[in-house]
C-alpha atoms as a PDB file:
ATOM      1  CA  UNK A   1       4.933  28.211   1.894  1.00  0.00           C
ATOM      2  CA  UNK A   2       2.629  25.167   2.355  1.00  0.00           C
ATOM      3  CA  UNK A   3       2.524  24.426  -1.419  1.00  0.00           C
ATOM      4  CA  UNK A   4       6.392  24.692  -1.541  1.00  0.00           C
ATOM      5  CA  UNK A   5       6.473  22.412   1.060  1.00  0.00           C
ATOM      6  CA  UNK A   6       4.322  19.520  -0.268  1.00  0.00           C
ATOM      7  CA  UNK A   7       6.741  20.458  -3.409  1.00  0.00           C
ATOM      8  CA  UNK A   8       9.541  19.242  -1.358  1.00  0.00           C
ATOM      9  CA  UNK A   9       7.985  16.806  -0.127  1.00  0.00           C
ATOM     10  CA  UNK A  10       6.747  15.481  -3.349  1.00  0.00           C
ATOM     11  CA  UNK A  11      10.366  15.448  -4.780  1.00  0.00           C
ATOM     12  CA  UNK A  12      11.531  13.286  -1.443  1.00  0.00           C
ATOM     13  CA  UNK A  13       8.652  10.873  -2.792  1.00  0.00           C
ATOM     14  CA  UNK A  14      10.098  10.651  -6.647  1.00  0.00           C
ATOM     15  CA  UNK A  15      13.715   9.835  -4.943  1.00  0.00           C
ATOM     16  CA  UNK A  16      12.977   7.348  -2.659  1.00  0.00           C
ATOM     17  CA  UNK A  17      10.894   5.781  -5.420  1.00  0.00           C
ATOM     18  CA  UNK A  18      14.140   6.244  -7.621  1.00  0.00           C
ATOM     19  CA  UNK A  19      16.340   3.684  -4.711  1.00  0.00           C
ATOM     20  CA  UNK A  20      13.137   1.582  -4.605  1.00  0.00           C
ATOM     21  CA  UNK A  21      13.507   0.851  -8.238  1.00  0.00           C
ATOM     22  CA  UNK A  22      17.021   0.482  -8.009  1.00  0.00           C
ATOM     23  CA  UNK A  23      17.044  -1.606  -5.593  1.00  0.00           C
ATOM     24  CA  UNK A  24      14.381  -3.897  -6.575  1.00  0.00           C
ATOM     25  CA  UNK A  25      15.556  -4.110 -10.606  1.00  0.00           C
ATOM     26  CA  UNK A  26      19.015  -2.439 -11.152  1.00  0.00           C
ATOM     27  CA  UNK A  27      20.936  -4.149  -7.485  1.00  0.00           C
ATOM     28  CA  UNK A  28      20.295  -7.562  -8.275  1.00  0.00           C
ATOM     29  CA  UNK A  29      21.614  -7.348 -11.581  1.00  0.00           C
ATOM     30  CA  UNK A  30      24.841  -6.040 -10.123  1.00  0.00           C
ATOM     31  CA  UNK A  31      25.617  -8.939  -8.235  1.00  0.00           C
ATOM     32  CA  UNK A  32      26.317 -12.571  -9.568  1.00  0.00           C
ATOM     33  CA  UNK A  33      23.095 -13.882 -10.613  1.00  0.00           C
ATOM     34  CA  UNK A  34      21.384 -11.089 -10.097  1.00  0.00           C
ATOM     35  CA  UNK A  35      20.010 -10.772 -13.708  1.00  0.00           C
ATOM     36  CA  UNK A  36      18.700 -14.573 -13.060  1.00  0.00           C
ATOM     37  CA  UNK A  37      16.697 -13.257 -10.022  1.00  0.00           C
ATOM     38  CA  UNK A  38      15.861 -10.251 -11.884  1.00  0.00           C
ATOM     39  CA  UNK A  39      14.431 -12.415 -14.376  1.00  0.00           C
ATOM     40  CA  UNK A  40      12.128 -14.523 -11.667  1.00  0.00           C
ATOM     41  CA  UNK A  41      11.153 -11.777 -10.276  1.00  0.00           C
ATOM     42  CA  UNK A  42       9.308 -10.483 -13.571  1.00  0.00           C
ATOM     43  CA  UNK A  43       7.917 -14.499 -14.352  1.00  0.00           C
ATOM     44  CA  UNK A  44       6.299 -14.656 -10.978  1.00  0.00           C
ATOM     45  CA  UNK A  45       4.745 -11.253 -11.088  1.00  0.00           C
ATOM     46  CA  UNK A  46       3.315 -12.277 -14.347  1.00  0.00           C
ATOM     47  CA  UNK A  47       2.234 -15.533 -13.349  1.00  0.00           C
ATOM     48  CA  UNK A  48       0.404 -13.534 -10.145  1.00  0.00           C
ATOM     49  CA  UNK A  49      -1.077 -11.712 -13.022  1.00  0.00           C
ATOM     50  CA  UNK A  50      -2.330 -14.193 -15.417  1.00  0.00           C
ATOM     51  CA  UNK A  51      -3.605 -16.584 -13.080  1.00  0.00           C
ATOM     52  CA  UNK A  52      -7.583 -16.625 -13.023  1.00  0.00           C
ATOM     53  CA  UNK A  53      -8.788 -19.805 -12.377  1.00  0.00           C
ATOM     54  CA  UNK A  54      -8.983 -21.688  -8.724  1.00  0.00           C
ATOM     55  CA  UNK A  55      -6.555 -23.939 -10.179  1.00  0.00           C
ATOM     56  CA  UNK A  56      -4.270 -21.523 -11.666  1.00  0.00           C
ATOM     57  CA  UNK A  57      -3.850 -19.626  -8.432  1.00  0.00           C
ATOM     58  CA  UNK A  58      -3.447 -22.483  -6.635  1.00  0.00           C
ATOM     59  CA  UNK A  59      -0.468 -23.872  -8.756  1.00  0.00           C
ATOM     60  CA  UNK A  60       1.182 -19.876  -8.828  1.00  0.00           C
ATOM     61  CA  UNK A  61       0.656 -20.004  -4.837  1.00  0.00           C
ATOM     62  CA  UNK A  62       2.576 -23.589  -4.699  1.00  0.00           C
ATOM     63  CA  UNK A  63       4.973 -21.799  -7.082  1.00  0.00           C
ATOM     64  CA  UNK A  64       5.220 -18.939  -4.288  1.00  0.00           C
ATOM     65  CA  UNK A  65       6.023 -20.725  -1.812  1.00  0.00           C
ATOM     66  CA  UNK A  66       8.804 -22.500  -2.926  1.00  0.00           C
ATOM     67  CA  UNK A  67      10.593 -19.669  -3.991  1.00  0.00           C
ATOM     68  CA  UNK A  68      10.675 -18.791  -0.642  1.00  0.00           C
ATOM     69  CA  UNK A  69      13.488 -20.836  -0.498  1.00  0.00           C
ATOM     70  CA  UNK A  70      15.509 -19.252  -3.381  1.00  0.00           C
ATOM     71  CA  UNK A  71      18.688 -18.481  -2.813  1.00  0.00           C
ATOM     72  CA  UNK A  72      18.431 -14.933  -3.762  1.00  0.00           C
ATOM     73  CA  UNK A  73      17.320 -12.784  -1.307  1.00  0.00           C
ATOM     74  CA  UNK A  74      15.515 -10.399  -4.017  1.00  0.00           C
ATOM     75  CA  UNK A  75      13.453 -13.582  -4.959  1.00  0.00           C
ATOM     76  CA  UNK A  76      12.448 -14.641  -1.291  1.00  0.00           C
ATOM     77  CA  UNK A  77      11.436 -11.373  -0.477  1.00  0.00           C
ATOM     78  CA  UNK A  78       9.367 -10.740  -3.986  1.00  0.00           C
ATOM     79  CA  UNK A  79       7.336 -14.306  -3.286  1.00  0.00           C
ATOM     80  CA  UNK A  80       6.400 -13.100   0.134  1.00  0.00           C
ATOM     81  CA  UNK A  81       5.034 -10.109  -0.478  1.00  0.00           C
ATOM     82  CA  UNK A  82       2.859 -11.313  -3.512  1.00  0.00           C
ATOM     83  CA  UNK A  83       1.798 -14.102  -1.126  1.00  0.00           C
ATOM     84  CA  UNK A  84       0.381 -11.370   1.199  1.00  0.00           C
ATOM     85  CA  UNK A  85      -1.297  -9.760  -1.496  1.00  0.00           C
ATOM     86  CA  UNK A  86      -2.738 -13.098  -2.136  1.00  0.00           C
ATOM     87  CA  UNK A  87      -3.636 -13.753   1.148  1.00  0.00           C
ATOM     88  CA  UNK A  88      -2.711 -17.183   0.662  1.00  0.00           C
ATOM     89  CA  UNK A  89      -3.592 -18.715   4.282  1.00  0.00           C
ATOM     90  CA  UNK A  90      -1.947 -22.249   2.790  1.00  0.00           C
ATOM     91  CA  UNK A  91       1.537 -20.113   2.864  1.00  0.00           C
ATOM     92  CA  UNK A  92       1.544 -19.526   6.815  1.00  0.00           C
ATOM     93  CA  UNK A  93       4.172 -22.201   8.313  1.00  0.00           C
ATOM     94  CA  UNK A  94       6.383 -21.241   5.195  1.00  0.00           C
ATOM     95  CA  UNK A  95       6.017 -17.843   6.168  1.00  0.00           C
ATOM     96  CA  UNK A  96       6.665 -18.599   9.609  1.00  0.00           C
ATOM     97  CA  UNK A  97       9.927 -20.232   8.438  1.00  0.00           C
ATOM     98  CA  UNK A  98      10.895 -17.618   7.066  1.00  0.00           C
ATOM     99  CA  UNK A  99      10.633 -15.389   9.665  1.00  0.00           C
ATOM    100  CA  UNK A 100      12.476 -17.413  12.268  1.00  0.00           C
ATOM    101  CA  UNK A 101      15.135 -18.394  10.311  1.00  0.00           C
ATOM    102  CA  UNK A 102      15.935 -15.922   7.489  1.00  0.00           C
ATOM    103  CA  UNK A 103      18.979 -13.799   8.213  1.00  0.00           C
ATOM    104  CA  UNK A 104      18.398 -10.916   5.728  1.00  0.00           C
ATOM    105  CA  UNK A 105      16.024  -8.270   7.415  1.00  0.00           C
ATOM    106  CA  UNK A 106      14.119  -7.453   4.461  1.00  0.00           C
ATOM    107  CA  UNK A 107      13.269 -10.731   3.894  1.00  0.00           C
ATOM    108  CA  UNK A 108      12.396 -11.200   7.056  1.00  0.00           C
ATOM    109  CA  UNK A 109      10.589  -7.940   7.363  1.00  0.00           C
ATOM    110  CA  UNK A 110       8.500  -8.769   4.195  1.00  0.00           C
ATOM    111  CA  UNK A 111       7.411 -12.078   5.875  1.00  0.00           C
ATOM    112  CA  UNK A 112       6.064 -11.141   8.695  1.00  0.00           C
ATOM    113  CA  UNK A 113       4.045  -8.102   6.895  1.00  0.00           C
ATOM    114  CA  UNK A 114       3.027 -10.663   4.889  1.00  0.00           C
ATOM    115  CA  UNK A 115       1.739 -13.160   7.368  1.00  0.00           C
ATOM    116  CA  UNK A 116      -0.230 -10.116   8.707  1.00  0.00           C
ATOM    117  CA  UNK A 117      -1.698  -9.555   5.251  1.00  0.00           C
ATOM    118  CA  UNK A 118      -3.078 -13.272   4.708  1.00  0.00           C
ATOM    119  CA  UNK A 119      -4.337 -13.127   9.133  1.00  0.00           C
ATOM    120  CA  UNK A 120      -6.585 -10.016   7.250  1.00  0.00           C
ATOM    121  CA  UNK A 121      -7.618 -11.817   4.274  1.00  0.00           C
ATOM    122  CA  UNK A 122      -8.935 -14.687   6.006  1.00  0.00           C
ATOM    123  CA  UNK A 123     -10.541 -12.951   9.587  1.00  0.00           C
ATOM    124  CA  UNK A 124     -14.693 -13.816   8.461  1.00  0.00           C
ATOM    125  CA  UNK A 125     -16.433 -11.611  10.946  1.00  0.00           C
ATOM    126  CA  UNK A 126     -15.862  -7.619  11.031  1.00  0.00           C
ATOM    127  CA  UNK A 127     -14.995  -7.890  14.410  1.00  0.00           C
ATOM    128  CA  UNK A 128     -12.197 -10.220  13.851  1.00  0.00           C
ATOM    129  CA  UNK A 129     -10.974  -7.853  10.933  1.00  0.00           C
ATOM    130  CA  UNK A 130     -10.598  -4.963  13.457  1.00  0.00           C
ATOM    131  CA  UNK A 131      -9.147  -6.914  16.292  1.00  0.00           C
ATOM    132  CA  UNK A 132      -5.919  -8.282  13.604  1.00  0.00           C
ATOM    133  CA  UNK A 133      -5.826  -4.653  12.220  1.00  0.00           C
ATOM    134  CA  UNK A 134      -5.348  -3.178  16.259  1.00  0.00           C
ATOM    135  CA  UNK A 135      -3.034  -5.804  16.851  1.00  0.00           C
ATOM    136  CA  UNK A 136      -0.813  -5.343  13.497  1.00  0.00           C
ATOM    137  CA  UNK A 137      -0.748  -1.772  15.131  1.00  0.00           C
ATOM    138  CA  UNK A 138       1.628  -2.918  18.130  1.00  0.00           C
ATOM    139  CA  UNK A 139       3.073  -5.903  16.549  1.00  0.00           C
ATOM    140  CA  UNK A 140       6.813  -6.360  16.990  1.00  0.00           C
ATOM    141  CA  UNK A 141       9.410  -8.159  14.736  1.00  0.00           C
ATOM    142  CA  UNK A 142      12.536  -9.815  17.203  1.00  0.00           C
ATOM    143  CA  UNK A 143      11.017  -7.333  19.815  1.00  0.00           C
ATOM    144  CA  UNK A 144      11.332  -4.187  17.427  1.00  0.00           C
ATOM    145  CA  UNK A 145       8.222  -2.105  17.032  1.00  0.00           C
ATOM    146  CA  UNK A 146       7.160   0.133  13.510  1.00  0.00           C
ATOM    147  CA  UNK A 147       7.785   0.021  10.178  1.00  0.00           C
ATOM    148  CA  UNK A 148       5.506  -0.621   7.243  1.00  0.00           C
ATOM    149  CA  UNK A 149       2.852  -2.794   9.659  1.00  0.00           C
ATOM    150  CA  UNK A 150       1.590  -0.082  11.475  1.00  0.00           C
ATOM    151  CA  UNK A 151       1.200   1.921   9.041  1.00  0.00           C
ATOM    152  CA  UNK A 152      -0.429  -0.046   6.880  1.00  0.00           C
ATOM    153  CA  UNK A 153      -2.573  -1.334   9.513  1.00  0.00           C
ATOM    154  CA  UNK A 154      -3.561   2.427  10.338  1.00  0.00           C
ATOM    155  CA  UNK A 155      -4.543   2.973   6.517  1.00  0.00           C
ATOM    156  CA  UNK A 156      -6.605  -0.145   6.334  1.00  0.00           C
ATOM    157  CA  UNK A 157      -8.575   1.245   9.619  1.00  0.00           C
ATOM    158  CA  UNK A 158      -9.358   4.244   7.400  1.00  0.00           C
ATOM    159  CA  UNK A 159     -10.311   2.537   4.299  1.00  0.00           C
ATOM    160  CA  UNK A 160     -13.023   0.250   5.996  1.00  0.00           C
ATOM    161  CA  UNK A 161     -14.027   3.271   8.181  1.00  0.00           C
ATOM    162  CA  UNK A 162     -13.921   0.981  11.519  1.00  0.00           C
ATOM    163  CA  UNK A 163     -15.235   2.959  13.892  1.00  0.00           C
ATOM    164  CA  UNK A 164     -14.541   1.158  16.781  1.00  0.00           C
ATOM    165  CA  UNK A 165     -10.911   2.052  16.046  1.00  0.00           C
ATOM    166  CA  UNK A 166     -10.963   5.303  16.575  1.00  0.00           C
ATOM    167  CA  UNK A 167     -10.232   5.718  20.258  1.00  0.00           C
ATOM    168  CA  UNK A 168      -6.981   3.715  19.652  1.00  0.00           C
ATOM    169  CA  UNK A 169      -6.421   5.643  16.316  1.00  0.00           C
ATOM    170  CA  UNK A 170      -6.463   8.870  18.688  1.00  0.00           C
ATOM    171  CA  UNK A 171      -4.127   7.235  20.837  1.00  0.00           C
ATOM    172  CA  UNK A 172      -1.547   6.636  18.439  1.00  0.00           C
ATOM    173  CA  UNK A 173      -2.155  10.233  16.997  1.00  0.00           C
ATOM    174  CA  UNK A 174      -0.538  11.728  19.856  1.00  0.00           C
ATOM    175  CA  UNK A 175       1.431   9.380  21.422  1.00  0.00           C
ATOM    176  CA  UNK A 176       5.077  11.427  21.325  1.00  0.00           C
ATOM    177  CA  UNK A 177       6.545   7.914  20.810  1.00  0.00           C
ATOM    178  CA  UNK A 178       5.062   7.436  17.448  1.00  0.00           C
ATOM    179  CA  UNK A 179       7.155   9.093  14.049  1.00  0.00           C
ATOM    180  CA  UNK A 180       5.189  11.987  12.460  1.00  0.00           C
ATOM    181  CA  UNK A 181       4.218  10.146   9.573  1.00  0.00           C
ATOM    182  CA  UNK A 182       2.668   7.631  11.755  1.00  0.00           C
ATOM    183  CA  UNK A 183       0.906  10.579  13.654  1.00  0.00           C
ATOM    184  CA  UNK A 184      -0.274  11.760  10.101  1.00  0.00           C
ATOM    185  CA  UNK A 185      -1.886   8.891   9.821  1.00  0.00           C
ATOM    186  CA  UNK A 186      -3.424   7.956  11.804  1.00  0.00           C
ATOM    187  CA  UNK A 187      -5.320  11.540  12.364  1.00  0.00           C
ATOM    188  CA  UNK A 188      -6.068  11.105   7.908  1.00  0.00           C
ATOM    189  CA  UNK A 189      -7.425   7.548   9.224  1.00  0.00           C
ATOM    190  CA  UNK A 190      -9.894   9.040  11.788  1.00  0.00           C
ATOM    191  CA  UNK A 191     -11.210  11.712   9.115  1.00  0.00           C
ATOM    192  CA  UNK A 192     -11.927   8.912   6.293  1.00  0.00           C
ATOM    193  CA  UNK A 193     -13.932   7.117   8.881  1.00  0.00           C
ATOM    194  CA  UNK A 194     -15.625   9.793   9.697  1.00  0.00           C
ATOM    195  CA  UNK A 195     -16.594  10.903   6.161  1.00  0.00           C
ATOM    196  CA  UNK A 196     -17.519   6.464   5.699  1.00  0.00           C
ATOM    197  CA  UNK A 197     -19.799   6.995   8.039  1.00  0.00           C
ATOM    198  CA  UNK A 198     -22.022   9.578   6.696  1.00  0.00           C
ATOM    199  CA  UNK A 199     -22.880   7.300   3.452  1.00  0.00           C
ATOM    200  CA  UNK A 200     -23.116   4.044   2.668  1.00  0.00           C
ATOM    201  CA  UNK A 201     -22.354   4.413  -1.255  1.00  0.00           C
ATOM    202  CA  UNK A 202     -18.832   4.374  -1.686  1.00  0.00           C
ATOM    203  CA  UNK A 203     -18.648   6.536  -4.779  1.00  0.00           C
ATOM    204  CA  UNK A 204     -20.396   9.283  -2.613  1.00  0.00           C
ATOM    205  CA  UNK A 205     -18.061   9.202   0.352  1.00  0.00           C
ATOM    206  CA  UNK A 206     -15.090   9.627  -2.663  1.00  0.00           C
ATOM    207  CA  UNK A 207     -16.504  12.402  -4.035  1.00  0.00           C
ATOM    208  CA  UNK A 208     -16.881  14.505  -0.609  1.00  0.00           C
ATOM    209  CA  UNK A 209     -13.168  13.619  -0.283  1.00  0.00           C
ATOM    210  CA  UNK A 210     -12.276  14.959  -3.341  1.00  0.00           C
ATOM    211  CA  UNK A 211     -14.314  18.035  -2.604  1.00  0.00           C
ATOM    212  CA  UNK A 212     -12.375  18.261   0.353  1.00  0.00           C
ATOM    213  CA  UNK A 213      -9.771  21.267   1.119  1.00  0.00           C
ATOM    214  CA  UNK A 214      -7.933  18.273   3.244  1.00  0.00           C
ATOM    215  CA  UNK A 215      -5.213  17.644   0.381  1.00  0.00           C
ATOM    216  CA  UNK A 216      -4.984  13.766   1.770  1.00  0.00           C
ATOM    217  CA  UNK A 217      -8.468  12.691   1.205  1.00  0.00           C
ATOM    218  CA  UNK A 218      -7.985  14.387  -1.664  1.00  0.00           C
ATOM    219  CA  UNK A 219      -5.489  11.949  -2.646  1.00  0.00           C
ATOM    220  CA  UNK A 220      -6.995   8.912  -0.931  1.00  0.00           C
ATOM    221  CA  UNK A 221      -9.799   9.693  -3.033  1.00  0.00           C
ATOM    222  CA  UNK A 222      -8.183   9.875  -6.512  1.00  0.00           C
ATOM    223  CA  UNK A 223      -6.178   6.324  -5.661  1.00  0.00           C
ATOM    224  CA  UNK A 224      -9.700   5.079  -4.451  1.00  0.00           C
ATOM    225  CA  UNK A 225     -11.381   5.931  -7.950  1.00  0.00           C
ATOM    226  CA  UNK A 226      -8.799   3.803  -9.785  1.00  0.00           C
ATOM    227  CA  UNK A 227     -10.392   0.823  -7.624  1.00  0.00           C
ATOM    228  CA  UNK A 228     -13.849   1.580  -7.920  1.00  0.00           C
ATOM    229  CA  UNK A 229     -13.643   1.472 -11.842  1.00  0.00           C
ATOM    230  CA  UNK A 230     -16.813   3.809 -12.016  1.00  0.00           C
ATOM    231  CA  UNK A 231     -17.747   6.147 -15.015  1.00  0.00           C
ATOM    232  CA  UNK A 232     -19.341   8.610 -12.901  1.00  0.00           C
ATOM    233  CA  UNK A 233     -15.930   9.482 -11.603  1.00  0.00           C
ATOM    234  CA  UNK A 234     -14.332  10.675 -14.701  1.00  0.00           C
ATOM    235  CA  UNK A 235     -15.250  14.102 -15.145  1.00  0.00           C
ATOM    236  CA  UNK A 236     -14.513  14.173 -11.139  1.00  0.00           C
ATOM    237  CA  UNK A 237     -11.513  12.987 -11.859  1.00  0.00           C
ATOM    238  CA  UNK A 238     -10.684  15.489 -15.016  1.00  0.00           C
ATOM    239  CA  UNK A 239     -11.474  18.852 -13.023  1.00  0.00           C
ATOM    240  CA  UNK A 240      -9.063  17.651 -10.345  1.00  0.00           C
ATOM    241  CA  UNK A 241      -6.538  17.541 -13.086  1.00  0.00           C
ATOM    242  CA  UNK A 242      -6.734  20.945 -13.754  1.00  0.00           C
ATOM    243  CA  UNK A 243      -6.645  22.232 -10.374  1.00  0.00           C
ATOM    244  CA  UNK A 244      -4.662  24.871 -10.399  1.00  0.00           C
ATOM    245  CA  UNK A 245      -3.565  25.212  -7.280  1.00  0.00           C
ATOM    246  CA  UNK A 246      -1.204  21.782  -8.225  1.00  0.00           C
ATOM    247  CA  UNK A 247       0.071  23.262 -11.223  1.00  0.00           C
ATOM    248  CA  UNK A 248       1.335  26.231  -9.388  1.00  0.00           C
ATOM    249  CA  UNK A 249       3.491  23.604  -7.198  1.00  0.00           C
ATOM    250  CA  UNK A 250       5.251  22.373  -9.585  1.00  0.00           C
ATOM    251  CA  UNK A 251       6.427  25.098 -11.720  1.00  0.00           C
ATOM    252  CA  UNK A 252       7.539  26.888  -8.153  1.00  0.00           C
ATOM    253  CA  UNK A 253       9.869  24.017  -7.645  1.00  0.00           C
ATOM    254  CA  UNK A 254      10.579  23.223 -11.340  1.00  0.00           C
ATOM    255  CA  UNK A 255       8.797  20.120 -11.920  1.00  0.00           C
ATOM    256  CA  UNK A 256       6.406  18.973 -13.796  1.00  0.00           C
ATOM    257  CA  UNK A 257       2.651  17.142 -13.318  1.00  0.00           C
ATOM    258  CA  UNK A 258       4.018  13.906 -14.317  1.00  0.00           C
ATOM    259  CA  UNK A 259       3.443  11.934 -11.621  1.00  0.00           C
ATOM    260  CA  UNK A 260       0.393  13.337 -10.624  1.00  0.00           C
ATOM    261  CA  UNK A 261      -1.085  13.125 -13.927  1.00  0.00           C
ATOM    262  CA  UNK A 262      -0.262   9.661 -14.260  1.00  0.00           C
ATOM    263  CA  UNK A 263      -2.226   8.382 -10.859  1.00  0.00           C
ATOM    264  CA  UNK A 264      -5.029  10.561 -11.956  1.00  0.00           C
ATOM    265  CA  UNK A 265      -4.792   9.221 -15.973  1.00  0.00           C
ATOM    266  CA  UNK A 266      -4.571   5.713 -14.246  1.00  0.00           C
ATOM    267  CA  UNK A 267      -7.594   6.351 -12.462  1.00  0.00           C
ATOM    268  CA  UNK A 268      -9.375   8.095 -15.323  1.00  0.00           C
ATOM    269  CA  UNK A 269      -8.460   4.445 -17.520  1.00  0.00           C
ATOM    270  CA  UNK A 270      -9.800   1.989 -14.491  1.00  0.00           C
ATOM    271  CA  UNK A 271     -12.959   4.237 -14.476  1.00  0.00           C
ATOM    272  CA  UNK A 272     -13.209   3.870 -18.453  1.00  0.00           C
ATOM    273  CA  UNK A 273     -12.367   7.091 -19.974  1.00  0.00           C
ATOM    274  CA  UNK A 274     -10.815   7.355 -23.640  1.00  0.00           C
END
């Protein structure tokens, strides 16, 4: 019953992905100038991409930030969230522009997550790190409360295994108020810090995860090993592959491994299998 479940769940996953991509590609191209912004979209991704000098990402960030001002809404909200990724602290009043004054939500939305993303990438001490992370945890956007922040801000607690977050990461894991998913989270966050804290070598904190019979480290693990880039990881990475217990999922529900095999051949690639 539990397999079928994460089955279901799984398939959920694949169709929301499904509206993502149509949304983010196919929509855009259905309106008037949509294939134009379509077309943007793809150069500054690429441009992200191939920039590796100081002076290279310094021109794509200028770049960035004026097609905050695009008039389409597909190409406002793409530059934001690559300037987040960026962390690019010289994009703040821009962002903050945006946010006041854009009238799309998703825009808007993508903005502000992406003003808390560069406030991250440019905290110095660890103790300023955790204090934005806590506060991206209650932040609210025109006095609403949730979203992507929170969760995102519960997932980076986990990854760094702060441990002075986890009283408020308890809090949030049974506060009624919160959705399940954040609940989830926040509980997964408190057992990766938890399992940072017993080593200091990354690579042998992701193996006890994927050792683990906790299906979400698990998972964190396998994304974790495509970061890491380390050789050690590939035969790791190969027997989780062939667990069975996956395989039995998917044929229950009529699926195939697809998806999981490609994060897992992803990972097996960064860490520099054949």
């Amino acid at each position: 019953m539990i397999n079928l479940r994460w089955g279901i769940s799984f398939l959920i996953f694949l169709f929301i992905m499904q509206i993502y991509c149509l949304n983010v590609f196919a929509i855009p191209q259905m309106i008037p100038g949509g294939k134009v912004a379509v077309q943007k979209i793809i150069k500054l991704r690429k441009a992200v991409k191939d920039a590796k000098t100081p002076s290279e990402q310094q021109k794509v960030i200028e770049t960035l930030i004026q097609s905050l001002k695009d008039k389409s809404k597909y190409v406002r909200e793409e530059a934001a969230d690559l300037l987040g990724e960026l962390g690019a602290k010289e994009a703040e009043q821009s962002l903050n522009t945006l946010v006041e004054k854009e009238t799309d939500w998703r825009v808007k939305n993508k903005a502000f997550y992406a003003l808390w993303k560069i406030k991250l990438a440019n905290a110095i001490s660890e103790k300023e790190k955790i204090e934005v992370l806590l506060n991206a945890l209650y932040a609210k956007l025109d006095g609403i409360q949730g979203g992507h922040l929170p969760l995102w801000a519960t997932r980076e607690l986990g990854n760094r295994g702060m441990s002075e977050a986890i009283p408020e990461l308890e809090k949030v894991a049974i506060d009624r108020f919160n959705t399940d998913q954040m609940q989830d989270e926040a509980r997964l966050a408190i057992r990766k810090i938890e399992l940072i804290t017993t080593s200091s070598a990354r690579f042998e904190v992701l193996q006890k995860a994927l050792q683990s019979t906790d299906k979400s480290l698990r998972d964190w693990a396998v994304y974790e090993f495509e970061e890491l880039k380390d050789k050690r990881a590939i035969p790791l990475l190969k027997a989780e592959l062939e667990k069975t217990d996956l395989k039995e999922v998917f044929e229950k529900i009529d699926v195939d491994l697809i998806h999981y095999q490609g994060i897992l051949s992803d990972s097996l690639r960064c860490a520099g299998s054949p």
